[in-house]
C-alpha atoms as a PDB file:
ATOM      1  CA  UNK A   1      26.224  30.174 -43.262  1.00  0.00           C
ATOM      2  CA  UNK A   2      29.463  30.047 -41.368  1.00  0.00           C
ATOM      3  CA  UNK A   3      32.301  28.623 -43.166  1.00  0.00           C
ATOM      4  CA  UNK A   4      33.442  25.028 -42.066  1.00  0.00           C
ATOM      5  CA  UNK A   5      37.023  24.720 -40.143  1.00  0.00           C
ATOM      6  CA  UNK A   6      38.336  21.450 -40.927  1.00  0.00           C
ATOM      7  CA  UNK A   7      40.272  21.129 -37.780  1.00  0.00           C
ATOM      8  CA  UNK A   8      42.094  17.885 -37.217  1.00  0.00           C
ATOM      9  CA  UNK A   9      42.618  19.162 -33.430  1.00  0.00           C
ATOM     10  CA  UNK A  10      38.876  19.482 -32.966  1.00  0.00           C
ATOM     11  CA  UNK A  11      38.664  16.113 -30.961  1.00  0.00           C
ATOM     12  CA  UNK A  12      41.056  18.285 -27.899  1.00  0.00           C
ATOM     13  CA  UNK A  13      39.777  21.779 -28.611  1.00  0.00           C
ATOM     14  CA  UNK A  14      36.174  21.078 -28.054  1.00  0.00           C
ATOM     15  CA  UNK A  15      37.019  18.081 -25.465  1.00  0.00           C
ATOM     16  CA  UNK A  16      35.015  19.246 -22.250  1.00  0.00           C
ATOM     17  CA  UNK A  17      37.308  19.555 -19.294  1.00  0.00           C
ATOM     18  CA  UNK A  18      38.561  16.458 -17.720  1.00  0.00           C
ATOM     19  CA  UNK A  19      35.322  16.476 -14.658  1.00  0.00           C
ATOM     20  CA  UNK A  20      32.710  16.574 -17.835  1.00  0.00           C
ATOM     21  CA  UNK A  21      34.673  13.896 -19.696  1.00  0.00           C
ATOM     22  CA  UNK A  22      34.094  11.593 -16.535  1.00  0.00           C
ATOM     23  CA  UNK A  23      31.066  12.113 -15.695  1.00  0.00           C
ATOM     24  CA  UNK A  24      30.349  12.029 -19.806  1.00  0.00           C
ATOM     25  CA  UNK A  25      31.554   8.669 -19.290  1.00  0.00           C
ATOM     26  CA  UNK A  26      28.376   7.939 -16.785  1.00  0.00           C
ATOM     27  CA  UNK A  27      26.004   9.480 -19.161  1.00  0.00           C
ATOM     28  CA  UNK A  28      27.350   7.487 -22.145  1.00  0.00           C
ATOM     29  CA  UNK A  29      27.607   5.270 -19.466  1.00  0.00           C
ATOM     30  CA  UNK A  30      24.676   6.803 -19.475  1.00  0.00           C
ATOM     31  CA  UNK A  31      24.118   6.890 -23.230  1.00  0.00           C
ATOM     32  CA  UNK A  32      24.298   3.743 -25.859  1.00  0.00           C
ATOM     33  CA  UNK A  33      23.790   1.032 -31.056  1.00  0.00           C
ATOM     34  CA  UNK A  34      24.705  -1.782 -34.207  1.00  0.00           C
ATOM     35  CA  UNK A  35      23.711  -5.422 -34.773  1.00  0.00           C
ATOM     36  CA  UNK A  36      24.859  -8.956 -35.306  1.00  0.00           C
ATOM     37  CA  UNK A  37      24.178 -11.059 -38.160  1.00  0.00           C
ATOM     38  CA  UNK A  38      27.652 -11.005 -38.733  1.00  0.00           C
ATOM     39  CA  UNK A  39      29.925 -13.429 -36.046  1.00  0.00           C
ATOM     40  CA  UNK A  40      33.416 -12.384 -36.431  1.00  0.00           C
ATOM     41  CA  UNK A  41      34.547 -15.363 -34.968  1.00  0.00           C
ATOM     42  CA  UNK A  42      38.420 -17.355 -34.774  1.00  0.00           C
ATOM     43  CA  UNK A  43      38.611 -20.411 -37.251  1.00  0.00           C
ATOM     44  CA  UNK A  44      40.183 -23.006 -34.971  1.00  0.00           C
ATOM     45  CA  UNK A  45      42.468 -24.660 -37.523  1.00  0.00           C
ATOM     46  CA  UNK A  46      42.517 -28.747 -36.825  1.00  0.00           C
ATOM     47  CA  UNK A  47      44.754 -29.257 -39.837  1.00  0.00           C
ATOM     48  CA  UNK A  48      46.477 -27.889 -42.421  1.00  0.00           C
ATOM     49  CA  UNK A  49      45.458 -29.821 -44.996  1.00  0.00           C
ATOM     50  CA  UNK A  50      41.539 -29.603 -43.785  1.00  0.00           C
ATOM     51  CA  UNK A  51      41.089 -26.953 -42.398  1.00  0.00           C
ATOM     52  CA  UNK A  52      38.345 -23.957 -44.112  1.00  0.00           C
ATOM     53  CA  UNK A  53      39.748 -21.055 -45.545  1.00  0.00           C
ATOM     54  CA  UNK A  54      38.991 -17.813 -42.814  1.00  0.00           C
ATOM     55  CA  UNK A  55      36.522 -15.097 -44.581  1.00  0.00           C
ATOM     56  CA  UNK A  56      38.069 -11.625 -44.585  1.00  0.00           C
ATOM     57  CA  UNK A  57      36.456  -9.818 -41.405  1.00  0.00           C
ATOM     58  CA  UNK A  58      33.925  -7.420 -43.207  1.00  0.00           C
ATOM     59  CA  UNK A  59      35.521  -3.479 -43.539  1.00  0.00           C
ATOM     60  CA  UNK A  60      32.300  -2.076 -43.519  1.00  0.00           C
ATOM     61  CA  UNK A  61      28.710  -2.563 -41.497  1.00  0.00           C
ATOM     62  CA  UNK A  62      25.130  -1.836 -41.691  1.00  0.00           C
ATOM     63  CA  UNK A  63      23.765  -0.505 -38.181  1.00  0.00           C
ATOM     64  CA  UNK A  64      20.923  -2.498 -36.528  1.00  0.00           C
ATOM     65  CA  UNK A  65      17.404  -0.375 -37.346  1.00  0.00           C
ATOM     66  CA  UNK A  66      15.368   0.173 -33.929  1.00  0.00           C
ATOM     67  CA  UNK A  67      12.068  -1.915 -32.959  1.00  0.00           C
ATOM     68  CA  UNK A  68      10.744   1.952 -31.662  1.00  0.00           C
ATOM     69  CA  UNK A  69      11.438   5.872 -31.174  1.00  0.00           C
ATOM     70  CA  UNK A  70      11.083   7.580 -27.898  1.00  0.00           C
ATOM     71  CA  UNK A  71      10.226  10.896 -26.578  1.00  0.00           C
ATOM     72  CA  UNK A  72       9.855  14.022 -28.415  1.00  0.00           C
ATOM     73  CA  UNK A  73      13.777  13.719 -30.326  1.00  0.00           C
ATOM     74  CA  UNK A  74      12.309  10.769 -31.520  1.00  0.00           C
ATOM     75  CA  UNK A  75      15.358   8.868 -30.189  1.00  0.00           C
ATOM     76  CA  UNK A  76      16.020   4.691 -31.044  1.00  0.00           C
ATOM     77  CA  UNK A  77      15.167   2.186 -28.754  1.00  0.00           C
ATOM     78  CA  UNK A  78      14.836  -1.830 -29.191  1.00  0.00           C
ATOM     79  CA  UNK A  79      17.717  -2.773 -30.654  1.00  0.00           C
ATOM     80  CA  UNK A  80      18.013  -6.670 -31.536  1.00  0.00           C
ATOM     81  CA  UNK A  81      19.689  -8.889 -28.923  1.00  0.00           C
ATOM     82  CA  UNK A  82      22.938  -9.376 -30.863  1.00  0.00           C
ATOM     83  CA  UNK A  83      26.590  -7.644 -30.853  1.00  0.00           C
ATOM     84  CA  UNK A  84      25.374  -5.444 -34.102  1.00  0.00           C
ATOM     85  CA  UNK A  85      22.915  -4.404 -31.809  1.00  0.00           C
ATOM     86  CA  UNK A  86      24.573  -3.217 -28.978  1.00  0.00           C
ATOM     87  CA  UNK A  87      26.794  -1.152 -31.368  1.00  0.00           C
ATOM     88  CA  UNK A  88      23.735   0.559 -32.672  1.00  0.00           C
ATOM     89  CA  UNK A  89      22.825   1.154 -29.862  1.00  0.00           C
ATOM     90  CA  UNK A  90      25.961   2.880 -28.493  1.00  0.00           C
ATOM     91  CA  UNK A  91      25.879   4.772 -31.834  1.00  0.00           C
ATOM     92  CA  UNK A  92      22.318   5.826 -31.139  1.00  0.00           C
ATOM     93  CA  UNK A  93      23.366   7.137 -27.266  1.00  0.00           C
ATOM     94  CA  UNK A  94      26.353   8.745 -28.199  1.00  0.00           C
ATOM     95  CA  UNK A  95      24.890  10.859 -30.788  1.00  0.00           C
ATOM     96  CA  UNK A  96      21.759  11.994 -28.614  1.00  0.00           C
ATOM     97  CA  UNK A  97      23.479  13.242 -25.678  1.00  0.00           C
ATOM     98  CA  UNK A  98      26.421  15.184 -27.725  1.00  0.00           C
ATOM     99  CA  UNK A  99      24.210  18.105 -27.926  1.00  0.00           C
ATOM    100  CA  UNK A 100      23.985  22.364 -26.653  1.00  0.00           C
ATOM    101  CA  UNK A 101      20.449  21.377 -25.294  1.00  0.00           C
ATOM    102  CA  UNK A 102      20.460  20.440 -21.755  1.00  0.00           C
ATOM    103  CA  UNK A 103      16.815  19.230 -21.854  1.00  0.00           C
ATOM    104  CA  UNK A 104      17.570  16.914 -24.733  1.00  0.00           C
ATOM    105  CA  UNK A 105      21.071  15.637 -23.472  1.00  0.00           C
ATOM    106  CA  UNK A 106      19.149  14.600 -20.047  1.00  0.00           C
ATOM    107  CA  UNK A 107      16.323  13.196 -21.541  1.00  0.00           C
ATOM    108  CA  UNK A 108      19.083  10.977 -23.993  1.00  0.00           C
ATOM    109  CA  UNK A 109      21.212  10.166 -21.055  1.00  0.00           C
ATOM    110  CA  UNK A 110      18.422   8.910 -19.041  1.00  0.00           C
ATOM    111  CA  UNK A 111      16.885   6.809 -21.718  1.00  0.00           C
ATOM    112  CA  UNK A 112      20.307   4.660 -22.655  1.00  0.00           C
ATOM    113  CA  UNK A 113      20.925   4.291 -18.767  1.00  0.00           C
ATOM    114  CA  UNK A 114      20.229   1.949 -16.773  1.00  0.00           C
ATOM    115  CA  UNK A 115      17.186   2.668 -14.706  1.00  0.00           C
ATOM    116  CA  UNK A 116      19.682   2.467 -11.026  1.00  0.00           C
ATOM    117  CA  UNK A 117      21.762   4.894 -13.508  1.00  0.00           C
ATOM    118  CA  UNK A 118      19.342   6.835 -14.304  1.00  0.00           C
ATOM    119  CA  UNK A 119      20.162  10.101 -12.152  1.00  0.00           C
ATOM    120  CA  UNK A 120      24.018  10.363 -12.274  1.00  0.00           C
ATOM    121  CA  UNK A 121      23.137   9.914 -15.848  1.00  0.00           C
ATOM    122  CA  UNK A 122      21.389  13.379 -16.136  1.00  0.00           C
ATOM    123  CA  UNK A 123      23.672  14.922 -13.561  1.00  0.00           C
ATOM    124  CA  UNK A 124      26.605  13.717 -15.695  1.00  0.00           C
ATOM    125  CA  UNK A 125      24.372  15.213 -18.599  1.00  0.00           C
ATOM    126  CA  UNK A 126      24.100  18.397 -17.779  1.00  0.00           C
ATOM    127  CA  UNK A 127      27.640  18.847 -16.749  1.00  0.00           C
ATOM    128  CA  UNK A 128      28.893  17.377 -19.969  1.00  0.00           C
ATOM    129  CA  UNK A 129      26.737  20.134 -21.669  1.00  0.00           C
ATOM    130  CA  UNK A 130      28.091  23.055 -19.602  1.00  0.00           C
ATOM    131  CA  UNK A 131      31.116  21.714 -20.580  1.00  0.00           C
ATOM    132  CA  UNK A 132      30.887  21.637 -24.605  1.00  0.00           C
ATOM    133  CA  UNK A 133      29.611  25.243 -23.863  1.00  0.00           C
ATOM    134  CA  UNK A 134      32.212  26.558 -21.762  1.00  0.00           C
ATOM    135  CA  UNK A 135      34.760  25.017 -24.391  1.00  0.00           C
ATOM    136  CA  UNK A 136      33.098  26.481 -27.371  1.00  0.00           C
ATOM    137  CA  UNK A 137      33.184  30.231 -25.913  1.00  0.00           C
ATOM    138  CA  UNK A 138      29.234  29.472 -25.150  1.00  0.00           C
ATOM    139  CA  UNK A 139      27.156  30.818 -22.095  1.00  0.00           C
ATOM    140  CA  UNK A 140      27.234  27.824 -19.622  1.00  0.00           C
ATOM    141  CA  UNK A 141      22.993  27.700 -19.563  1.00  0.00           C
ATOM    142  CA  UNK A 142      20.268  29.271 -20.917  1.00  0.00           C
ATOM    143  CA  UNK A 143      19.499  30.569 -24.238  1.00  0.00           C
ATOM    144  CA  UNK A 144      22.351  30.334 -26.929  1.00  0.00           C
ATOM    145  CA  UNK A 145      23.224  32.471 -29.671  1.00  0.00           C
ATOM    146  CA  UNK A 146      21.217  31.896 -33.059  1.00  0.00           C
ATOM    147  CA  UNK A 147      22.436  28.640 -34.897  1.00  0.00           C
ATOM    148  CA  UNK A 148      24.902  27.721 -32.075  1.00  0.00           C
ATOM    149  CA  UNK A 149      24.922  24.068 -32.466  1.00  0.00           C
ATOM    150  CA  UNK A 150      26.117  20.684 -31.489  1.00  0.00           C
ATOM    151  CA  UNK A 151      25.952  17.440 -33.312  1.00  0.00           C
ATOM    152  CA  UNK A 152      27.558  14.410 -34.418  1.00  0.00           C
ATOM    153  CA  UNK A 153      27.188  11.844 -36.951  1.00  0.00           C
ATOM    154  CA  UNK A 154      28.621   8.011 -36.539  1.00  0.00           C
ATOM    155  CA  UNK A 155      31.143   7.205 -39.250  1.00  0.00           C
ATOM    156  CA  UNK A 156      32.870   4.136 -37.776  1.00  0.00           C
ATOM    157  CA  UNK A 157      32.588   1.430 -35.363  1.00  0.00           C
ATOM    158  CA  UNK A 158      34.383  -1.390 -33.383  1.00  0.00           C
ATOM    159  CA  UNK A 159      33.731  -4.147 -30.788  1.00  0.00           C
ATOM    160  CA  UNK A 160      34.918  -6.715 -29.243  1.00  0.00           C
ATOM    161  CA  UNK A 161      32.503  -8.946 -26.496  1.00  0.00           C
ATOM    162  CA  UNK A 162      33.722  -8.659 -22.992  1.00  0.00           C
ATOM    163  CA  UNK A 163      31.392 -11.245 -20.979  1.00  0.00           C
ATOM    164  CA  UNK A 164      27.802 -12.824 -21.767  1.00  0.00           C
ATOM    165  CA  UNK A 165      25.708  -9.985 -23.060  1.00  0.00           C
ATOM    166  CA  UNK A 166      28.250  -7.687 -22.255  1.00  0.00           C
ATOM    167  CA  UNK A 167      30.045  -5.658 -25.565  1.00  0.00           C
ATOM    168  CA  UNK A 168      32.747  -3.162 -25.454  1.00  0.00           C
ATOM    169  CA  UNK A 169      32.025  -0.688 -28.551  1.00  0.00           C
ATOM    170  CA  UNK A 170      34.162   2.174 -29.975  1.00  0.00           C
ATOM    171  CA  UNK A 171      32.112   4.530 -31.907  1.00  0.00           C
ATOM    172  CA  UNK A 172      33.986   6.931 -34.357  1.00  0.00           C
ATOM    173  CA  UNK A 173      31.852  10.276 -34.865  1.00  0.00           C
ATOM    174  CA  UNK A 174      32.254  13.228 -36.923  1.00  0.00           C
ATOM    175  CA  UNK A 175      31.836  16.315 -34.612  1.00  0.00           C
ATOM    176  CA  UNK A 176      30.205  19.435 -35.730  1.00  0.00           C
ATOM    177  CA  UNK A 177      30.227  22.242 -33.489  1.00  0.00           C
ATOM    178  CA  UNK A 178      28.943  26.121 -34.607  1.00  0.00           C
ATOM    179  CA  UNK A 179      28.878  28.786 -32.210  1.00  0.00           C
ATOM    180  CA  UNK A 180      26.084  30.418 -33.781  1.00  0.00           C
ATOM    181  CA  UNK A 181      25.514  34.596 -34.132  1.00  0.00           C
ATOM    182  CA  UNK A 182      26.742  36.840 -36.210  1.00  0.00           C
ATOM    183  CA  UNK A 183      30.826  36.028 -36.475  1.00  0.00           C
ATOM    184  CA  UNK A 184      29.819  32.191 -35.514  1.00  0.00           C
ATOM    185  CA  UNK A 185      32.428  29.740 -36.902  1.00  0.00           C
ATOM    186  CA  UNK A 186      31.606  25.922 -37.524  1.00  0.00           C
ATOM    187  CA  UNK A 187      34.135  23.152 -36.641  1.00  0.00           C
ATOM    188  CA  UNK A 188      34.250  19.689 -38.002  1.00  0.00           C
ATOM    189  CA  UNK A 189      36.811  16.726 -36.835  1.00  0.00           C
ATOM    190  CA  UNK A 190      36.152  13.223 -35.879  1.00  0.00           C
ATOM    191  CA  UNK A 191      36.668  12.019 -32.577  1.00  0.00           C
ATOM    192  CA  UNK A 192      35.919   8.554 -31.143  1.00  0.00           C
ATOM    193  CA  UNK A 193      34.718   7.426 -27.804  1.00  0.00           C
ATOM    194  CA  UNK A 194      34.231   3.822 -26.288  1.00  0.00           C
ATOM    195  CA  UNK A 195      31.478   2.442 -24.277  1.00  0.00           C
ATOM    196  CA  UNK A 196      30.650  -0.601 -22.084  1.00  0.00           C
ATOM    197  CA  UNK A 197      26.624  -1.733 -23.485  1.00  0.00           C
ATOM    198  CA  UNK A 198      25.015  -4.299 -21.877  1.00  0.00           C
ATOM    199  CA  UNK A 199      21.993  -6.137 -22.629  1.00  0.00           C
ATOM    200  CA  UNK A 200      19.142  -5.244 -20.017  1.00  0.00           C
ATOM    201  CA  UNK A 201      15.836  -7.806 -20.170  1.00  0.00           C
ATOM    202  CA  UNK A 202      12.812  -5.543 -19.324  1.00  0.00           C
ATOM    203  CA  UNK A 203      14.161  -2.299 -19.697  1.00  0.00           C
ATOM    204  CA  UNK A 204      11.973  -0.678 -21.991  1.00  0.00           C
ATOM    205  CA  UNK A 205       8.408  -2.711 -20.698  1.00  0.00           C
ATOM    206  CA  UNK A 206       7.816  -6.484 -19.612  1.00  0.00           C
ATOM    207  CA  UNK A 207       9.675  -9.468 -22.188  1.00  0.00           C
ATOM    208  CA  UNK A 208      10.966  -5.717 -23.819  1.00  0.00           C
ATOM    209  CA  UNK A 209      14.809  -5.635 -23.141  1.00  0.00           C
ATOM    210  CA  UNK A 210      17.459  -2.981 -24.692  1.00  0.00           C
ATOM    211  CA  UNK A 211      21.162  -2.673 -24.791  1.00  0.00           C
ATOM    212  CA  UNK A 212      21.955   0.030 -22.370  1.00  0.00           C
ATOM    213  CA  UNK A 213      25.530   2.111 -21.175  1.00  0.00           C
ATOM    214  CA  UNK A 214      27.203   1.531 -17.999  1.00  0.00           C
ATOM    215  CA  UNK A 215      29.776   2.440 -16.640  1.00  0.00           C
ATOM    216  CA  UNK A 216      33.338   0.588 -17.288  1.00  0.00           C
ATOM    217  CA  UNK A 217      35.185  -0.645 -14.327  1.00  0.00           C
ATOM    218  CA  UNK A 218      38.353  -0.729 -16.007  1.00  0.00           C
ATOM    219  CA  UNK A 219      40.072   2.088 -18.578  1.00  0.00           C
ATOM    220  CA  UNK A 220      38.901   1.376 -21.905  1.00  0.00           C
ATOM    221  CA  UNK A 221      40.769   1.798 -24.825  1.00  0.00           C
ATOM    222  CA  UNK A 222      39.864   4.427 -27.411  1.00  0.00           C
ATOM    223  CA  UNK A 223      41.105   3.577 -30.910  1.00  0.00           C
ATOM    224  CA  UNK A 224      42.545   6.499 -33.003  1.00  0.00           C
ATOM    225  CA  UNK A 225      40.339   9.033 -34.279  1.00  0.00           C
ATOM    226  CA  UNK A 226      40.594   8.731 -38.465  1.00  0.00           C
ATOM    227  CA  UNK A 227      38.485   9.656 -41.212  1.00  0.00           C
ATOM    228  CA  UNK A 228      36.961   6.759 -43.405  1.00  0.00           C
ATOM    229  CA  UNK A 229      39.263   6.004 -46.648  1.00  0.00           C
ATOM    230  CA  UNK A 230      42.478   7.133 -44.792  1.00  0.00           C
ATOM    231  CA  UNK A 231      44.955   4.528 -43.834  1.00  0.00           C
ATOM    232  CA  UNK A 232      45.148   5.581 -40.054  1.00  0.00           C
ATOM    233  CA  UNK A 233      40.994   4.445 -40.094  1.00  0.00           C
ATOM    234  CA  UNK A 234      42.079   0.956 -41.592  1.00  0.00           C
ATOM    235  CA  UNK A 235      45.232   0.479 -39.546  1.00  0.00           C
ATOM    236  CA  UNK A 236      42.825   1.409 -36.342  1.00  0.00           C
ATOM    237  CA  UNK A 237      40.365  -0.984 -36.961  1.00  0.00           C
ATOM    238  CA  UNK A 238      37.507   0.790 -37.839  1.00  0.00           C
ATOM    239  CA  UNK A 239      34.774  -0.528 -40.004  1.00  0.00           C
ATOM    240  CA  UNK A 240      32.725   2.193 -42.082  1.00  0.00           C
ATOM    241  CA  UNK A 241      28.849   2.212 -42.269  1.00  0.00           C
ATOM    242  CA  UNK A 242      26.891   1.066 -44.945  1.00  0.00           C
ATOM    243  CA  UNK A 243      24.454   3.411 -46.495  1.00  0.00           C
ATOM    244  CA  UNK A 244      21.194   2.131 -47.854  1.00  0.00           C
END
């Protein structure tokens, strides 16, 4: 097994040129994860004397589970109705498409789009994935080199509610990329991406509805890419993930 580059840098390096990135955007506008029982909310003080003491906003979070998998990745769906879950299920996208395999990314993209969103969503998907490829030193389709690999795994979040069922997440991922064949080299670095979810009533069946990705009509803001337990991840704003 290769040995693992720990390469701080590895959020630019591997950062598909700047036509994948936008159309990226449309898949993971095209792609989607966490849940609310916790209501970060602003203690309206009517008196010093009176008023409650605020709770310290929680540093870490447990992601939402799904209601259901889907297709043959086995990929979340149903996510509860609540801010919590619309960051799971942003986590959930964002890791599915943020793959090598251009039948998997597509089938992701499509499935945390909505359905009017559904084909610049795989366009956007395979692009994205000719992209990571091209970057890595890859061929730009068809069959990769043994082990060449992409994945990521969700070590932070953020949100903030923009409008009525309508959440703005930043998801903080570690990304693992390995070229694969005989002289392959693995990468590792975090790198953190945000996305506009919305909740979508029927989406996945009748009464069934889903927090899906759409595209943002403004810029969003990305929060600084940090690991968890390193002041630059507190100072960003990122809360870590709760194992079971």
């Amino acid at each position: 097994m290769p040995p693992v580059v720990e390469d701080p840098a590895l959020d630019w390096d591997l950062r598909p040129p700047r036509r994948i990135r936008t159309a990226l955007i449309v898949v993971v506008a095209v792609v989607v994860v966490v849940v609310t029982v916790l209501i970060v909310g602003m203690w309206r003080v009517m008196g010093a004397a009176s008023a409650p003491t605020p709770s310290p906003a929680p540093t870490s979070v447990a992601l939402a589970p799904p209601m259901a998998y889907e297709g043959d990745g086995g990929y979340p769906i149903g996510f509860p109705h609540t801010e919590l879950g619309a960051v799971s299920a942003a986590a959930a996208a964002l890791e599915a498409a943020w793959t090598l395999d251009g039948t998997q990314a597509e089938q992701a993209a499509m499935l945390y789009a909505p359905p009017e969103q559904r084909k610049a969503a795989s366009d956007g998907a395979r692009a994205a994935v000719s992209g990571w490829r091209e970057t890595l030193g890859l061929p730009k389709d068809g069959k990769l080199p043994e082990g060449a690999s992409l994945r990521t795994q969700t070590i932070g979040v953020q949100w903030r509610p923009r409008a009525q069922d309508q959440i703005e997440v930043s998801v903080l991922v570690q990304v693992t990329a390995t070229t694969g064949g005989d002289n392959g080299q693995t990468y590792s670095s975090p790198y953190a991406m945000t996305l506009l979810m919305v909740w979508y009533p029927g989406v996945r069946g009748e009464n069934q509805g889903d927090w899906v990705n759409i595209p943002d009509p403004t810029p969003p803001t990305v929060p600084q890419a940090a690991l968890p337990g390193t002041p630059e991840f507190a100072a960003a704003g990122w809360k870590s993930l709760k194992t079971a």
